[in-house]
N, C-alpha and C. Protein backbone atom coordinates (compact mmCIF):
# COMPACT_ATOMS: atom_id res chain seq x y z
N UNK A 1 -3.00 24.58 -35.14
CA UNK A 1 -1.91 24.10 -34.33
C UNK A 1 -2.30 24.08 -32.85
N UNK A 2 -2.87 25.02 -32.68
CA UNK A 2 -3.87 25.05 -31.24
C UNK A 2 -4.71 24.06 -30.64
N UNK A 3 -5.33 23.66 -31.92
CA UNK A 3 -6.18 22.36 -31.37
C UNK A 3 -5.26 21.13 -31.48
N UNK A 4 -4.27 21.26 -32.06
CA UNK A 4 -3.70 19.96 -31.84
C UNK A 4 -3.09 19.67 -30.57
N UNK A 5 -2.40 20.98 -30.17
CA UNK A 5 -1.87 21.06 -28.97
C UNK A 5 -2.92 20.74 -27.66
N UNK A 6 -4.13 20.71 -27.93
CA UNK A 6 -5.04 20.77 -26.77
C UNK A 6 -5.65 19.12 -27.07
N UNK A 7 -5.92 18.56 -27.97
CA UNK A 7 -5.99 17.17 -28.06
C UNK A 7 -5.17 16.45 -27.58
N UNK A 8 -3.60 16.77 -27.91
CA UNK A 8 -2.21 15.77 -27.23
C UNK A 8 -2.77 16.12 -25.78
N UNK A 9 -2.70 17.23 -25.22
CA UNK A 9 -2.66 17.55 -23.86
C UNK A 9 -3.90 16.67 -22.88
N UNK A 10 -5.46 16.58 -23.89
CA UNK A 10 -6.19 15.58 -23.15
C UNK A 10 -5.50 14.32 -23.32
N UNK A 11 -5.08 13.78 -24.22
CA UNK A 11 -4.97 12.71 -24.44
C UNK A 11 -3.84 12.04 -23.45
N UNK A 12 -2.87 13.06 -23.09
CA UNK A 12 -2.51 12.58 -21.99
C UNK A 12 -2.75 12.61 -20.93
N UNK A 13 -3.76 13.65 -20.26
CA UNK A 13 -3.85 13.32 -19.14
C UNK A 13 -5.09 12.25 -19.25
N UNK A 14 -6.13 11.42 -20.12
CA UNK A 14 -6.41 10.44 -20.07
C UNK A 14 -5.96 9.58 -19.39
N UNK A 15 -4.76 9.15 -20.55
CA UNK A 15 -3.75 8.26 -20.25
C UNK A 15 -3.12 8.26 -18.59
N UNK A 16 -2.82 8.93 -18.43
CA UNK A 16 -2.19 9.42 -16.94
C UNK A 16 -3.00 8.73 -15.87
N UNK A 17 -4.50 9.12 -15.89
CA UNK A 17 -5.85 9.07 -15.29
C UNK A 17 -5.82 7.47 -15.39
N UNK A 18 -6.34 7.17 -16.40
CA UNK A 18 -6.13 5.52 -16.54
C UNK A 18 -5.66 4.42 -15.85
N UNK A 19 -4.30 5.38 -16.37
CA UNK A 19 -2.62 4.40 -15.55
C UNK A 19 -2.82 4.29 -13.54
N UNK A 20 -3.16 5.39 -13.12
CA UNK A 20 -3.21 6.15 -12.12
C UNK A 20 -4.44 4.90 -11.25
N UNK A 21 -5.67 4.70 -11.83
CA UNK A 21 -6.77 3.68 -11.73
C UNK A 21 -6.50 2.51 -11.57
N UNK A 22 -5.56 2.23 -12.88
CA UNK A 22 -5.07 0.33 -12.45
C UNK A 22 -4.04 0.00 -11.88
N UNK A 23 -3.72 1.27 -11.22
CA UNK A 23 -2.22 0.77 -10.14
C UNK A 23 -3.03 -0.14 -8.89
N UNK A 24 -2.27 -1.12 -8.98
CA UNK A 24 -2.52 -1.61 -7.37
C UNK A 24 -2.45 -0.66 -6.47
N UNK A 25 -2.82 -0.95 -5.15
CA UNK A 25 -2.63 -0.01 -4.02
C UNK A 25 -1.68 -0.84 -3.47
N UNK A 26 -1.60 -0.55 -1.80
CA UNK A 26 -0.41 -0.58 -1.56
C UNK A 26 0.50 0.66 0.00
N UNK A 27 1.43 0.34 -0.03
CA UNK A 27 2.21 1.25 0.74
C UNK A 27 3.64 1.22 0.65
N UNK A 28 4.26 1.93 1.70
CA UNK A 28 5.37 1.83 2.35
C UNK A 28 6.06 1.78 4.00
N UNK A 29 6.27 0.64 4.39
CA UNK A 29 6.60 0.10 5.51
C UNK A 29 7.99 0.73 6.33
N UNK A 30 8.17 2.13 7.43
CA UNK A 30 9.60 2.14 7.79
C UNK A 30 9.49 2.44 9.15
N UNK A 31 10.92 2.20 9.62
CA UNK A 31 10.78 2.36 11.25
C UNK A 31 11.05 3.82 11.65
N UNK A 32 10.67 3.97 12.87
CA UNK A 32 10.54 5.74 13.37
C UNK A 32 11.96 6.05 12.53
N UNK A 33 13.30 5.87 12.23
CA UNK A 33 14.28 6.36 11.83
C UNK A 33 13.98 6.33 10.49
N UNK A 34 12.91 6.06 9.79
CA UNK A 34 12.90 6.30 8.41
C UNK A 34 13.43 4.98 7.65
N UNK A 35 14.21 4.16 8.20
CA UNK A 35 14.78 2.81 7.24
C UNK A 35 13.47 2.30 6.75
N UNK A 36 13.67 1.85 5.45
CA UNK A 36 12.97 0.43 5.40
C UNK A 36 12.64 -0.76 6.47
N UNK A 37 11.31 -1.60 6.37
CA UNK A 37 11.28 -2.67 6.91
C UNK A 37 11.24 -3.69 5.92
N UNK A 38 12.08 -4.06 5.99
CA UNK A 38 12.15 -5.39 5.24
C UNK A 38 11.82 -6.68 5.56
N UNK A 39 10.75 -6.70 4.48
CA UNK A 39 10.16 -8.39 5.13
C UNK A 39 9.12 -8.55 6.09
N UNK A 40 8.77 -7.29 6.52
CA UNK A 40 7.72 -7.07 7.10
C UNK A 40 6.37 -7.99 6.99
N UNK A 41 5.59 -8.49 7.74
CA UNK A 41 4.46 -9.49 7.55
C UNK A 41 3.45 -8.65 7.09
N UNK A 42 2.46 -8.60 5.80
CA UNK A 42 1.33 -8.05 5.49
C UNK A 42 0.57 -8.57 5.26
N UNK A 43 -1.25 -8.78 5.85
CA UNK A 43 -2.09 -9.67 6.10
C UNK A 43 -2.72 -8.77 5.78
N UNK A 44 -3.83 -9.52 4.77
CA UNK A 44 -5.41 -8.94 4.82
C UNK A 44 -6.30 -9.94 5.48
N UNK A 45 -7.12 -9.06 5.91
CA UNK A 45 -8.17 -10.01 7.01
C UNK A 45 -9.60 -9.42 6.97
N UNK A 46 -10.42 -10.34 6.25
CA UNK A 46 -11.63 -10.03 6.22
C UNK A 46 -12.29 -10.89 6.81
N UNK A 47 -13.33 -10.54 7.78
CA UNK A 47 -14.51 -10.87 8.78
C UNK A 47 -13.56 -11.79 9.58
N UNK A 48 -12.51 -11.53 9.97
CA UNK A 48 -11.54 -12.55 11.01
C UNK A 48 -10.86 -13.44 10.26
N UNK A 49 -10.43 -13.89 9.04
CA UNK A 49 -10.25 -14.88 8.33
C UNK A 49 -8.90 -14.23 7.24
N UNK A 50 -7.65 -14.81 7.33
CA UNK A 50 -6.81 -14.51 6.61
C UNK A 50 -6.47 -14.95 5.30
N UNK A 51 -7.63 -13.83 4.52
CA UNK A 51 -7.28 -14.34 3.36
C UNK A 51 -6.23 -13.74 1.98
N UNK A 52 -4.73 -12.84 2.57
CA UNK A 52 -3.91 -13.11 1.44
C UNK A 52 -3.02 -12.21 3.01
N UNK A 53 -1.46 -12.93 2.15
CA UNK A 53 -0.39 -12.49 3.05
C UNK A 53 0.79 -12.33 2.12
N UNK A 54 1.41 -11.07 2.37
CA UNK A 54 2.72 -10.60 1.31
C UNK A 54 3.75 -10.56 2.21
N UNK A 55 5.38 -10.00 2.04
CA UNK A 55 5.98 -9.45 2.46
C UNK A 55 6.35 -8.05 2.05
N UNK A 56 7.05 -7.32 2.37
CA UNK A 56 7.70 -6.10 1.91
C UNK A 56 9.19 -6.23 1.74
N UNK A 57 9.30 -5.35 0.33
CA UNK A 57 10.10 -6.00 -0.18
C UNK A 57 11.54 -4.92 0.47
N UNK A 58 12.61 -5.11 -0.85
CA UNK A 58 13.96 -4.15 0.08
C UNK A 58 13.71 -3.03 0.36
N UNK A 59 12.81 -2.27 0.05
CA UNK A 59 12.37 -0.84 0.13
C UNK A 59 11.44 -0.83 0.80
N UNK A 60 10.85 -1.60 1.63
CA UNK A 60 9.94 -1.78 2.64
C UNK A 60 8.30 -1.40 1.68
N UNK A 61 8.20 -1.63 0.82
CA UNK A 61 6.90 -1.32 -0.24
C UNK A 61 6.49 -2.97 -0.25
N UNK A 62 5.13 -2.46 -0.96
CA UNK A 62 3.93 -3.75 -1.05
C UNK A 62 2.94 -3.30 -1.18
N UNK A 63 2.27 -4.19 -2.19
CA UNK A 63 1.33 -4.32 -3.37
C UNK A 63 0.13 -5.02 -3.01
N UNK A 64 -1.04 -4.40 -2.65
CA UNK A 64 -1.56 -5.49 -2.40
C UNK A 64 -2.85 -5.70 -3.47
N UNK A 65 -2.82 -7.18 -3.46
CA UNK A 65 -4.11 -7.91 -4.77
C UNK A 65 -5.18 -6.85 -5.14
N UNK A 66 -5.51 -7.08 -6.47
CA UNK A 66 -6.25 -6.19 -7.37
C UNK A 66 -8.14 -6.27 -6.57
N UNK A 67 -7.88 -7.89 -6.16
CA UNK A 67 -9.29 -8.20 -5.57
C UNK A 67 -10.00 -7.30 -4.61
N UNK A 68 -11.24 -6.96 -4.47
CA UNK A 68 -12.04 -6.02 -4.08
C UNK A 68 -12.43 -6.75 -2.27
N UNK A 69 -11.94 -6.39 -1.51
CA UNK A 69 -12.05 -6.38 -0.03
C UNK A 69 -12.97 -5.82 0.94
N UNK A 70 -13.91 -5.47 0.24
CA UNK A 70 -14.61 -4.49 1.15
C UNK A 70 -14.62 -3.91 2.02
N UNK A 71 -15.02 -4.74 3.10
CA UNK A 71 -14.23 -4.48 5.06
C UNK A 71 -13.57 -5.06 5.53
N UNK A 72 -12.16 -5.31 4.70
CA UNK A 72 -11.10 -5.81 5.07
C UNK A 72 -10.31 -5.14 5.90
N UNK A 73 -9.37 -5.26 7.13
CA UNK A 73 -8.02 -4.66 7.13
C UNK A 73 -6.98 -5.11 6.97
N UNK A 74 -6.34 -4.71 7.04
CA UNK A 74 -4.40 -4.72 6.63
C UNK A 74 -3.94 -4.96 7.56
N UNK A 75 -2.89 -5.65 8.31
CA UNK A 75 -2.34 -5.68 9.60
C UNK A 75 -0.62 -6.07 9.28
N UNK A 76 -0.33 -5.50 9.57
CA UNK A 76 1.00 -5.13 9.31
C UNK A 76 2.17 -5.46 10.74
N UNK A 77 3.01 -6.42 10.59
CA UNK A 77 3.97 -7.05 11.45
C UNK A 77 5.24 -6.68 11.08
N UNK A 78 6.32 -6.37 12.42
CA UNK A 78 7.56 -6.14 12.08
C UNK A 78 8.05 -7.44 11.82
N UNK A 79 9.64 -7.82 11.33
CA UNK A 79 9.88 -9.10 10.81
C UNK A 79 10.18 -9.87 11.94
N UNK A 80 10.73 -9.40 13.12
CA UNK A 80 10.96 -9.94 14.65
C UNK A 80 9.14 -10.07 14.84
N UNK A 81 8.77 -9.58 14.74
CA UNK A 81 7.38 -9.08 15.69
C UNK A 81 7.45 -9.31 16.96
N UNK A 82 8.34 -8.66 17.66
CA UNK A 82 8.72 -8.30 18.92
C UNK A 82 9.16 -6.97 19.62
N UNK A 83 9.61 -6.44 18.95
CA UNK A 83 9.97 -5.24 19.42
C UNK A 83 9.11 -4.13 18.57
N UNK A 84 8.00 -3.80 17.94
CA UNK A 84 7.45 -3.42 17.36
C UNK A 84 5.96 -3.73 17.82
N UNK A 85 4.95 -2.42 17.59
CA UNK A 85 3.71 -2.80 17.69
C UNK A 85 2.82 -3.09 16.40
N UNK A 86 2.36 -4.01 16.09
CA UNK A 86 1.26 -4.68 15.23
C UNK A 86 0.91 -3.07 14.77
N UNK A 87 0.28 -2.80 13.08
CA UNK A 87 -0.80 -2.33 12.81
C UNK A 87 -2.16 -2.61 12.22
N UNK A 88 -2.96 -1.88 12.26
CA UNK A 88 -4.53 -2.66 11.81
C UNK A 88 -4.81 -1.26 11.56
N UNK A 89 -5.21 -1.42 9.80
CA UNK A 89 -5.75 -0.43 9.35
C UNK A 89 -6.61 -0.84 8.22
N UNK A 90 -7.69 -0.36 7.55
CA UNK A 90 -9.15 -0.39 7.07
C UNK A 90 -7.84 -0.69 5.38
N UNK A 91 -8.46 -1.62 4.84
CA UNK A 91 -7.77 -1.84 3.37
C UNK A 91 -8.13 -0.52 2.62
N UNK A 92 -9.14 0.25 2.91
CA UNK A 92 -9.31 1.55 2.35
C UNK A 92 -8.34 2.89 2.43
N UNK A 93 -7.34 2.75 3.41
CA UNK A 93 -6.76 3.58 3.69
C UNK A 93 -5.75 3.75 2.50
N UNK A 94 -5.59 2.05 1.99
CA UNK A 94 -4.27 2.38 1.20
C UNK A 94 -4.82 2.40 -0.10
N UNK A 95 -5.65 2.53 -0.68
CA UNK A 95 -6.49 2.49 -2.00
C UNK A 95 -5.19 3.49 -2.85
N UNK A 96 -4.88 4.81 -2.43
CA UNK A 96 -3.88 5.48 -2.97
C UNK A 96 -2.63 5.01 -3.85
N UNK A 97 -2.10 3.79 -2.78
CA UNK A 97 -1.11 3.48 -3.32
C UNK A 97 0.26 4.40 -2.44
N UNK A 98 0.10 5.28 -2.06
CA UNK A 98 0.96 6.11 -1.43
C UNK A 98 1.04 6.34 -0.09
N UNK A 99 0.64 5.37 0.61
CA UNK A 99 0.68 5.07 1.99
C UNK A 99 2.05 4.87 2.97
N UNK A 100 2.40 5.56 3.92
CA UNK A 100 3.45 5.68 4.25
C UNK A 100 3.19 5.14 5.76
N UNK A 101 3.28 3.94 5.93
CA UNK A 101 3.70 3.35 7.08
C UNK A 101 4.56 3.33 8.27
N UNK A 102 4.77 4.12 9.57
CA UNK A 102 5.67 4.32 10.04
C UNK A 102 5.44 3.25 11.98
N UNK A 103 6.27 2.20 11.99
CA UNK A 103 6.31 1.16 13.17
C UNK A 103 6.77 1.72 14.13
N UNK A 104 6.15 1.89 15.25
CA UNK A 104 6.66 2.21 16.67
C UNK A 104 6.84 0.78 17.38
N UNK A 105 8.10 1.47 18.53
CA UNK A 105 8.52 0.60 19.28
C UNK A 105 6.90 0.40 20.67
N UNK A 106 7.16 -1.17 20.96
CA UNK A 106 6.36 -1.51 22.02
C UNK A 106 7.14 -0.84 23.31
N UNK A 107 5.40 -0.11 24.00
CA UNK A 107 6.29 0.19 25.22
C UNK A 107 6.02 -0.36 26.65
């Protein structure tokens, strides 16, 4: 009964491990008060050249493509892009998936 219990137990954290691997990456987009940004502009940009652009959705989250970027970054726009400062960060940062984005005001 022991070993069965210790087979289920790898077998899920396999599974877990797996799942955990083919998540897209990604983040979450909010302003110093914690809201969501909604609609936020998200650009990847490799060697100067914009090649994929999302929004963020009601929860200020976004997914970005499975495709392999190398030395890409991320640059991240409020939906005014005016009262907010631009970010630029290495597409590596968000590999996690659990990236927590927070927009300051321009001063």
């Amino acid at each position: 009964m022991n070993n069965q219990y210790v087979k289920a137990m790898f077998i899920c954290g396999a599974i877990l491990l797996w799942t955990s691997l083919c998540l897209a990456s990604g983040g979450r987009v909010s302003y110093s008060d914690g809201q969501p940004v909604v609609g936020a502009e998200v650009h990847v940009h490799q060697q100067e050249v914009d090649k994929y652009q999302l929004t963020t959705d009601g929860n200020g989250r976004f997914t970005l493509p499975t495709m392999d970027f190398l030395d890409a970054f991320v640059q991240i726009k409020a939906p005014d892009g005016k009262d907010f400062a631009t970010v630029n960060l290495p597409v590596k940062v968000f590999e996690s998936g659990e990236v927590a984005v927070v927009l300051q005001p321009k001063r």
